[in-house]
PDB file of N, CA and C in Angstrom:
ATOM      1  N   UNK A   1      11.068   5.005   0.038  1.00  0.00           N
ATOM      2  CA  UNK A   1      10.920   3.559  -0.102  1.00  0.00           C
ATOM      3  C   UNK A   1      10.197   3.275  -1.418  1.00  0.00           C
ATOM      4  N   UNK A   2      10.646   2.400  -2.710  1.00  0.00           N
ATOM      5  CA  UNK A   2       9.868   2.049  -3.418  1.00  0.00           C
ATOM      6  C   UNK A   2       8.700   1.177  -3.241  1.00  0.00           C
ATOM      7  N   UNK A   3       7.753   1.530  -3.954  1.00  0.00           N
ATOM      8  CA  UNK A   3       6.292   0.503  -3.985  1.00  0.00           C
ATOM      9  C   UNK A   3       6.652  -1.043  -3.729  1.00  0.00           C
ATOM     10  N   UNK A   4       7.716  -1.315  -4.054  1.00  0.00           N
ATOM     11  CA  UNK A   4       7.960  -3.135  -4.326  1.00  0.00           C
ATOM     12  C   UNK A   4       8.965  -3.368  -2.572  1.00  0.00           C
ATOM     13  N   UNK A   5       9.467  -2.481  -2.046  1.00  0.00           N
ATOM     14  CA  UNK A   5       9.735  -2.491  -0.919  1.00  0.00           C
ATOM     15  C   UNK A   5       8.578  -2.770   0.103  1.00  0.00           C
ATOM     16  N   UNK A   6       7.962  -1.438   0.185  1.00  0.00           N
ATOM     17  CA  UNK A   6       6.741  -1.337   0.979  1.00  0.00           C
ATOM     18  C   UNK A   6       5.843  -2.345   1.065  1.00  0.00           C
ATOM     19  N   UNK A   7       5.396  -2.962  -0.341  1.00  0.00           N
ATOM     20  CA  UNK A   7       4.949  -4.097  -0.497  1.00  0.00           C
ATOM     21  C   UNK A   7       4.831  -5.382   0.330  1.00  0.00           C
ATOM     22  N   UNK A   8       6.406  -6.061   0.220  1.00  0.00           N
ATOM     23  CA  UNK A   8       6.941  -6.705   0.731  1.00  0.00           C
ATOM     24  C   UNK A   8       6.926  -6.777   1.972  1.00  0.00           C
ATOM     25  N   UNK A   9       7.052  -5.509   2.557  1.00  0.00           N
ATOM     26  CA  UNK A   9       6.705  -5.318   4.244  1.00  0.00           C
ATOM     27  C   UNK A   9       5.510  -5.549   4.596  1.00  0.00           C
ATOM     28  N   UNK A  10       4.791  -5.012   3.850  1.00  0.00           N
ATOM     29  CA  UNK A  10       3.200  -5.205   4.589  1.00  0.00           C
ATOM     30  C   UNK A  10       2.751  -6.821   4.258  1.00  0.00           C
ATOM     31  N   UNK A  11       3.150  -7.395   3.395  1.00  0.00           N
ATOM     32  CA  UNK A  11       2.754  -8.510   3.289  1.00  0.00           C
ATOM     33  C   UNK A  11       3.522  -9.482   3.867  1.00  0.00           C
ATOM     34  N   UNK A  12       4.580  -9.190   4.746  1.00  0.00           N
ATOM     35  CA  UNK A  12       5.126 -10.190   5.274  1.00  0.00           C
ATOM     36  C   UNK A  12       4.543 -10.186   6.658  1.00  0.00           C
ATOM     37  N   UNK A  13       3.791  -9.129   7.067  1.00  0.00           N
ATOM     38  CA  UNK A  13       2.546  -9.117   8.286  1.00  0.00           C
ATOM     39  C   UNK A  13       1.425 -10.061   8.078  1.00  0.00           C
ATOM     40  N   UNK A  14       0.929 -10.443   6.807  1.00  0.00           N
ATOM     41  CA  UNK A  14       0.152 -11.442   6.677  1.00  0.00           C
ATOM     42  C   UNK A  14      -0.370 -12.582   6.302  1.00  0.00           C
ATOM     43  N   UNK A  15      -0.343 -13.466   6.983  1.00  0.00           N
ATOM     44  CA  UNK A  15      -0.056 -15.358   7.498  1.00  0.00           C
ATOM     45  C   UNK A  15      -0.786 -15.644   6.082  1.00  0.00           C
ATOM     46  N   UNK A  16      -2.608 -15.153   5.628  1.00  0.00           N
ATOM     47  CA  UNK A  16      -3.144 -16.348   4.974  1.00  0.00           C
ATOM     48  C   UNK A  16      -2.391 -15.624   3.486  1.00  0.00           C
ATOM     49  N   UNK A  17      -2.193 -16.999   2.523  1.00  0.00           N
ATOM     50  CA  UNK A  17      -1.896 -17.133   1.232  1.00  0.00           C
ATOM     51  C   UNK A  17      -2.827 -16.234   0.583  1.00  0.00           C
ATOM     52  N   UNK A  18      -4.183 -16.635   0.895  1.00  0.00           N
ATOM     53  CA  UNK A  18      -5.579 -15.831  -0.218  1.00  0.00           C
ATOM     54  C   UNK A  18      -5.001 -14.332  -0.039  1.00  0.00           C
ATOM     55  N   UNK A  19      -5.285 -14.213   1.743  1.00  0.00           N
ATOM     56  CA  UNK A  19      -5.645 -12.189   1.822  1.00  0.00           C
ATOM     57  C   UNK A  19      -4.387 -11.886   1.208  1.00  0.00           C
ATOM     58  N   UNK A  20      -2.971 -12.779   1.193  1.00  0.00           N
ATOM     59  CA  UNK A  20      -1.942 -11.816   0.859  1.00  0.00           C
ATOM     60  C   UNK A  20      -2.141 -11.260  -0.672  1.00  0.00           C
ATOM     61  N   UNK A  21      -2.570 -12.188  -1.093  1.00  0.00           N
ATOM     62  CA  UNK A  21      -2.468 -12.139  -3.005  1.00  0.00           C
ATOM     63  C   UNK A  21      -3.769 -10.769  -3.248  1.00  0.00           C
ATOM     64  N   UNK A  22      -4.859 -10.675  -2.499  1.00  0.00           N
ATOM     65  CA  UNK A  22      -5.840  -9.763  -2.541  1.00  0.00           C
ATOM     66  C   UNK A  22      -5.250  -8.623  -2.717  1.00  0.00           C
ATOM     67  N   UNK A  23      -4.584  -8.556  -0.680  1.00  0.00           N
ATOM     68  CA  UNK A  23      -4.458  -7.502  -0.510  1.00  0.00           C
ATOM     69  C   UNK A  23      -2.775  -6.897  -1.221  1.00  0.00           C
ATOM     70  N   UNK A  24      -2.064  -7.781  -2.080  1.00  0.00           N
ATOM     71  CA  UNK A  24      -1.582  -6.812  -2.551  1.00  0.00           C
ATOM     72  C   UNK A  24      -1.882  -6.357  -3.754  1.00  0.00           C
ATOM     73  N   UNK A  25      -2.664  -6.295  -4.544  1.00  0.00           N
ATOM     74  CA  UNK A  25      -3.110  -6.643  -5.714  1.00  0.00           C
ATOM     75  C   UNK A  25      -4.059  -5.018  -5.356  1.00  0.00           C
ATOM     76  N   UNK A  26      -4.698  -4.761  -4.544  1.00  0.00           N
ATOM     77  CA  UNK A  26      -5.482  -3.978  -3.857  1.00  0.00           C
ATOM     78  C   UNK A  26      -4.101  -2.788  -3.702  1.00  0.00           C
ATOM     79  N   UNK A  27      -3.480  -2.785  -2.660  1.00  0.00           N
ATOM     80  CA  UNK A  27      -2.719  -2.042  -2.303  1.00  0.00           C
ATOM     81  C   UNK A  27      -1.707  -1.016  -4.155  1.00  0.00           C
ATOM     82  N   UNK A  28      -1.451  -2.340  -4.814  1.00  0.00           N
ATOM     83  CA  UNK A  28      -0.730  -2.093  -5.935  1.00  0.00           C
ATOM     84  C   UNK A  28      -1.780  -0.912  -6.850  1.00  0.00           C
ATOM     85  N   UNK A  29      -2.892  -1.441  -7.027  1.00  0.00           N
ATOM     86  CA  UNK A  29      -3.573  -0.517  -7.334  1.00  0.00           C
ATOM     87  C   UNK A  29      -3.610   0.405  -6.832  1.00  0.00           C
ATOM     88  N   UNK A  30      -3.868   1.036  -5.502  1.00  0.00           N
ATOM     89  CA  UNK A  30      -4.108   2.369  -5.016  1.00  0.00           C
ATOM     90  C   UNK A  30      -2.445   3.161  -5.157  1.00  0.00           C
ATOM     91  N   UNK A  31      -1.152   2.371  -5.250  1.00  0.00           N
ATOM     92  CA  UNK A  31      -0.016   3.019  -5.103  1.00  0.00           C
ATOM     93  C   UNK A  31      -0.434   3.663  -6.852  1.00  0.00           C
ATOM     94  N   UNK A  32      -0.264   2.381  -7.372  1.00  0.00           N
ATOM     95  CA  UNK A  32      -0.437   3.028  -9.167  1.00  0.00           C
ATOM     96  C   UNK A  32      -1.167   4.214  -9.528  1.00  0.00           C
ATOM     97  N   UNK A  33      -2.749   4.287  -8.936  1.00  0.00           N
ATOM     98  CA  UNK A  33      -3.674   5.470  -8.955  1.00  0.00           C
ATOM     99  C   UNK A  33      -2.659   6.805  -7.964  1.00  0.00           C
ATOM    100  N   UNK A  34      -2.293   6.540  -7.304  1.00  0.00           N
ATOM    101  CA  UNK A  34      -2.059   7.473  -6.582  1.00  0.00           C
ATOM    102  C   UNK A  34      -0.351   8.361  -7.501  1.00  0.00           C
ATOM    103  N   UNK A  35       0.244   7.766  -7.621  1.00  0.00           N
ATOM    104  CA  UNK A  35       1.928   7.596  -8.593  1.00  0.00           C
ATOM    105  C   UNK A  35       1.114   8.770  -9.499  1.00  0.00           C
ATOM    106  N   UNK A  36       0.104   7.612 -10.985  1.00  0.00           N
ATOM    107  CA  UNK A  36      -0.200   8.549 -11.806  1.00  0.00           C
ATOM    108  C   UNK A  36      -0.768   9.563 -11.674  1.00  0.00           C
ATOM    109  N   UNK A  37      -1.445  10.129 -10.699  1.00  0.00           N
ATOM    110  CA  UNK A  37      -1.707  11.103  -9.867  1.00  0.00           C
ATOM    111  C   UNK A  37      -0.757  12.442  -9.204  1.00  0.00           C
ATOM    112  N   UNK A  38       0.161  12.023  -9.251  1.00  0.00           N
ATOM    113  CA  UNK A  38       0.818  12.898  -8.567  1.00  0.00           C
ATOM    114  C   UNK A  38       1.921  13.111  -9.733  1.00  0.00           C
ATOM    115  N   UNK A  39       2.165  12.376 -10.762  1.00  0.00           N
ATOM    116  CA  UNK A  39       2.790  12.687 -11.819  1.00  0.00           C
ATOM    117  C   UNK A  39       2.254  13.590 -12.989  1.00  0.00           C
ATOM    118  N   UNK A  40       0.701  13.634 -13.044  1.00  0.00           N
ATOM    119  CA  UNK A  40       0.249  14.709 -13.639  1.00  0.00           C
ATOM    120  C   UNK A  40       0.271  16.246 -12.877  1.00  0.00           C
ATOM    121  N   UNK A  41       0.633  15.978 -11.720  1.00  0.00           N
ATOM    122  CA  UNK A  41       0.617  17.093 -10.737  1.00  0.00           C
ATOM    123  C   UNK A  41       2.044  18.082 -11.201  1.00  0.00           C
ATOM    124  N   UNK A  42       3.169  16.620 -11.516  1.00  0.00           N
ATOM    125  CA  UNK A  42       4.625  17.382 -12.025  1.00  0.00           C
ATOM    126  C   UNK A  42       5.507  17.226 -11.334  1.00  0.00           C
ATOM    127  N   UNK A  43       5.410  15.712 -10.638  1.00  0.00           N
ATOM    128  CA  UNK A  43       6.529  14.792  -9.774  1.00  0.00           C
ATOM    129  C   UNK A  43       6.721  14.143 -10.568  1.00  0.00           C
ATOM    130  N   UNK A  44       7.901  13.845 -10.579  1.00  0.00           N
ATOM    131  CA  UNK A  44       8.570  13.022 -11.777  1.00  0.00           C
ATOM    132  C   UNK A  44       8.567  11.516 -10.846  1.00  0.00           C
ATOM    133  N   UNK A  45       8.855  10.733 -11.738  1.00  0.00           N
ATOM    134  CA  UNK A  45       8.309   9.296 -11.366  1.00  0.00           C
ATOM    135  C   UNK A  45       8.493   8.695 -10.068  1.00  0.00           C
ATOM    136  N   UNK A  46       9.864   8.556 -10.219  1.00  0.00           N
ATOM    137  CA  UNK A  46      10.487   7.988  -8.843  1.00  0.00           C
ATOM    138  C   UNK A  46      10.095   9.226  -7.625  1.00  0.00           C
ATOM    139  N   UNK A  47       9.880  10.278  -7.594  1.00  0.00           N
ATOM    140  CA  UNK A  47       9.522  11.175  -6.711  1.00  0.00           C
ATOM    141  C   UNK A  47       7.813  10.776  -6.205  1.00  0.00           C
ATOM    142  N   UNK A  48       7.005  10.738  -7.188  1.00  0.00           N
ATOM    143  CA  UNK A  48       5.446  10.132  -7.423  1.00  0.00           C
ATOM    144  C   UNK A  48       5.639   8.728  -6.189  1.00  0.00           C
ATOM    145  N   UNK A  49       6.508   7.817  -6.795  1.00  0.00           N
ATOM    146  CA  UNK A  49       6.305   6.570  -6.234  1.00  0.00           C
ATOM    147  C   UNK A  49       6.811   6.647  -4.751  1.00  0.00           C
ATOM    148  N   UNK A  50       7.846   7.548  -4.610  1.00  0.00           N
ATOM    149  CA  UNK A  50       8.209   8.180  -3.068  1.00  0.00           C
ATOM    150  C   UNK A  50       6.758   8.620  -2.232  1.00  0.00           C
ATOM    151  N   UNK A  51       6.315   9.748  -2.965  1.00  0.00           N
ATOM    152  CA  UNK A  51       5.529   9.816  -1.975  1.00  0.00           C
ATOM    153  C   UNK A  51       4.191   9.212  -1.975  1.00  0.00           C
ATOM    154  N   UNK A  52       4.312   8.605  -3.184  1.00  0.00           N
ATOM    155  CA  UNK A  52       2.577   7.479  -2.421  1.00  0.00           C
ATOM    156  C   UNK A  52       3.189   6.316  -1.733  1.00  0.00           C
ATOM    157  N   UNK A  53       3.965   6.206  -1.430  1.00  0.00           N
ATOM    158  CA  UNK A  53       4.509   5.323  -0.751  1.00  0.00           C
ATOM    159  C   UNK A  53       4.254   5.813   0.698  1.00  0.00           C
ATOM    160  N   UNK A  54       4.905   6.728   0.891  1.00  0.00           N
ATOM    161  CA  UNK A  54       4.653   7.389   2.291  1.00  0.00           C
ATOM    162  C   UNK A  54       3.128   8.182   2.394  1.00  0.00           C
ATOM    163  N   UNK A  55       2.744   8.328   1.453  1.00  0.00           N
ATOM    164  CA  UNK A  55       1.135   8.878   2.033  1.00  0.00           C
ATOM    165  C   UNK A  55       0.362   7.452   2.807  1.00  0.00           C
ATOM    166  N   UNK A  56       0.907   6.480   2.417  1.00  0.00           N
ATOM    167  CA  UNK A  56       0.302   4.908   2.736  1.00  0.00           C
ATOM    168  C   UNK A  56       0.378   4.713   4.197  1.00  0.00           C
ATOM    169  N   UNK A  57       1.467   5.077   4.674  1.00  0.00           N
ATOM    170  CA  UNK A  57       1.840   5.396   6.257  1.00  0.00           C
ATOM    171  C   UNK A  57       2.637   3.984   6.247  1.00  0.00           C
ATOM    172  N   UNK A  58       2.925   3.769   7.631  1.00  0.00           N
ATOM    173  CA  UNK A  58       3.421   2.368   7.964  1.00  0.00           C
ATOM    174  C   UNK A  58       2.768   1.381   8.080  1.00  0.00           C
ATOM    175  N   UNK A  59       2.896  -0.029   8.498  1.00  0.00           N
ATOM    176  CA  UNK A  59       1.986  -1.474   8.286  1.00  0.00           C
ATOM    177  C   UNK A  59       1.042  -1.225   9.073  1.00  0.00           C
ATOM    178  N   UNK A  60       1.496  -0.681  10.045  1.00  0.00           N
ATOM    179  CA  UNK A  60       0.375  -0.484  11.432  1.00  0.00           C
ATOM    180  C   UNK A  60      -0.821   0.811  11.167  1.00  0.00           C
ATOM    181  N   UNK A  61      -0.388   1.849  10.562  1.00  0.00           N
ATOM    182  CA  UNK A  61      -1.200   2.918   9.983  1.00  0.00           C
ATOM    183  C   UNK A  61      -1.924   2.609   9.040  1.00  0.00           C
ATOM    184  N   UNK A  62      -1.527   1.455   7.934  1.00  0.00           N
ATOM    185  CA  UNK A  62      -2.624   0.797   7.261  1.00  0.00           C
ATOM    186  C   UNK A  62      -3.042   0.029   7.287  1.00  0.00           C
ATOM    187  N   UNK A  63      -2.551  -0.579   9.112  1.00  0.00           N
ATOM    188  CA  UNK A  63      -3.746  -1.665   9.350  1.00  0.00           C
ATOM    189  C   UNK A  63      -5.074  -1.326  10.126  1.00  0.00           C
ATOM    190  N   UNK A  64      -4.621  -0.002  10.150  1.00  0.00           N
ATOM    191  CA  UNK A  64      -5.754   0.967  11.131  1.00  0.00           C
ATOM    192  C   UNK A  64      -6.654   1.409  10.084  1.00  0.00           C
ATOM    193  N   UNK A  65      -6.157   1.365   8.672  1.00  0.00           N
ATOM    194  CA  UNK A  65      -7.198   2.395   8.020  1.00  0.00           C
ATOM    195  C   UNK A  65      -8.138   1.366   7.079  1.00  0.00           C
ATOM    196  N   UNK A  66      -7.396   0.146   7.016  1.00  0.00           N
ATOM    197  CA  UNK A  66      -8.191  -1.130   6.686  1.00  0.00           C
ATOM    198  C   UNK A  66      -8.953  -1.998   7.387  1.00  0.00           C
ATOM    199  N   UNK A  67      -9.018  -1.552   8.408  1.00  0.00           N
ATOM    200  CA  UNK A  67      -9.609  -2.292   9.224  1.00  0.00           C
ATOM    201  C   UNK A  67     -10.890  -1.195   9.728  1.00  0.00           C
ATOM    202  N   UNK A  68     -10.505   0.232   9.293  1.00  0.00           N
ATOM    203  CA  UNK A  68     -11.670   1.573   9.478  1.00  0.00           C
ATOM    204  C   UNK A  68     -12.946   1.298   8.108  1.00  0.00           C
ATOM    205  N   UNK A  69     -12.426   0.563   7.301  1.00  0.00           N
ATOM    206  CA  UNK A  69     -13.015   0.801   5.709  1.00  0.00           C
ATOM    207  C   UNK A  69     -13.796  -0.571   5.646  1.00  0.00           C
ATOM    208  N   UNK A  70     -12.908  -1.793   6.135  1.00  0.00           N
ATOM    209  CA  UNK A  70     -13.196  -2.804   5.730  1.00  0.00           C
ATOM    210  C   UNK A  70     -14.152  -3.914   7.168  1.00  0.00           C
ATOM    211  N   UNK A  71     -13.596  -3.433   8.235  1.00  0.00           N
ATOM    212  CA  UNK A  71     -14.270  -3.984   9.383  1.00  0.00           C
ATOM    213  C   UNK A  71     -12.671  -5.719   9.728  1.00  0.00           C
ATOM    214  N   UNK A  72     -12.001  -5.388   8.564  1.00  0.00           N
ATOM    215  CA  UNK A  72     -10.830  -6.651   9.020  1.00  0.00           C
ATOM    216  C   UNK A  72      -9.909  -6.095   9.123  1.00  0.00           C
ATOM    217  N   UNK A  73      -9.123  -6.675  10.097  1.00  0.00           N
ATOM    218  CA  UNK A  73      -8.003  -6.787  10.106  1.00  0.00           C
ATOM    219  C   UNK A  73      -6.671  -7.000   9.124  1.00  0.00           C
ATOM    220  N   UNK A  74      -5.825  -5.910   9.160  1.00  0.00           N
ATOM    221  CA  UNK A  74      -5.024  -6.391   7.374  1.00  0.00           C
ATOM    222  C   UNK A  74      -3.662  -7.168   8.314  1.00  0.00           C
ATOM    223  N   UNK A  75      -3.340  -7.188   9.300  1.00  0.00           N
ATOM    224  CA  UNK A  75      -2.270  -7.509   9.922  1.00  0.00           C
ATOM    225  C   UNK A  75      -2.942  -8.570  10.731  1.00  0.00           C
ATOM    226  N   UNK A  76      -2.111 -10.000  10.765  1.00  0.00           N
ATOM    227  CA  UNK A  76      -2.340 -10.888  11.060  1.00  0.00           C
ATOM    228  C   UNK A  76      -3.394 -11.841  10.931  1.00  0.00           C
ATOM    229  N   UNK A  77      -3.938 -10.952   9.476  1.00  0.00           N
ATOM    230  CA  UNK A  77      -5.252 -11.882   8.544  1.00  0.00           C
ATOM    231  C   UNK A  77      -4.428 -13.119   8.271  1.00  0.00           C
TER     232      UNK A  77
END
């Protein structure tokens, strides 16, 4: 799944205008850190963006791990 896919999914889980713009802005960053990360490793791009995509888990797996870090809820903020 590309980053701009995944995106889209998780933010269509959440109602307010503000958290959406945060939290993707948030999320975009950690895919980017994570991409250039795994491209110095010697995944070529689209492979990089594959799997930080899936290290992210599904909406529900990162509404568990945002809500472990942050004390909120990322789904149905």
């Amino acid at each position: 799944m590309r980053s701009n896919h995944f995106l889209d999914e998780v933010s269509s889980y959440i109602r307010s205008k503000e958290a959406k713009k945060y939290i993707e802005a948030e999320l975009k960053a950690h895919l980017h850190q994570a991409k250039t990360e795994l491209v110095k490793k010697g995944y070529t791009e689209d492979e990089a963006e594959e799997l930080a995509v899936r290290k992210m888990g599904s909406p529900l797996t990162l509404d568990r791990k945002w809500t472990s870090c942050t004390g909120r809820k990322l789904i149905g903020s």
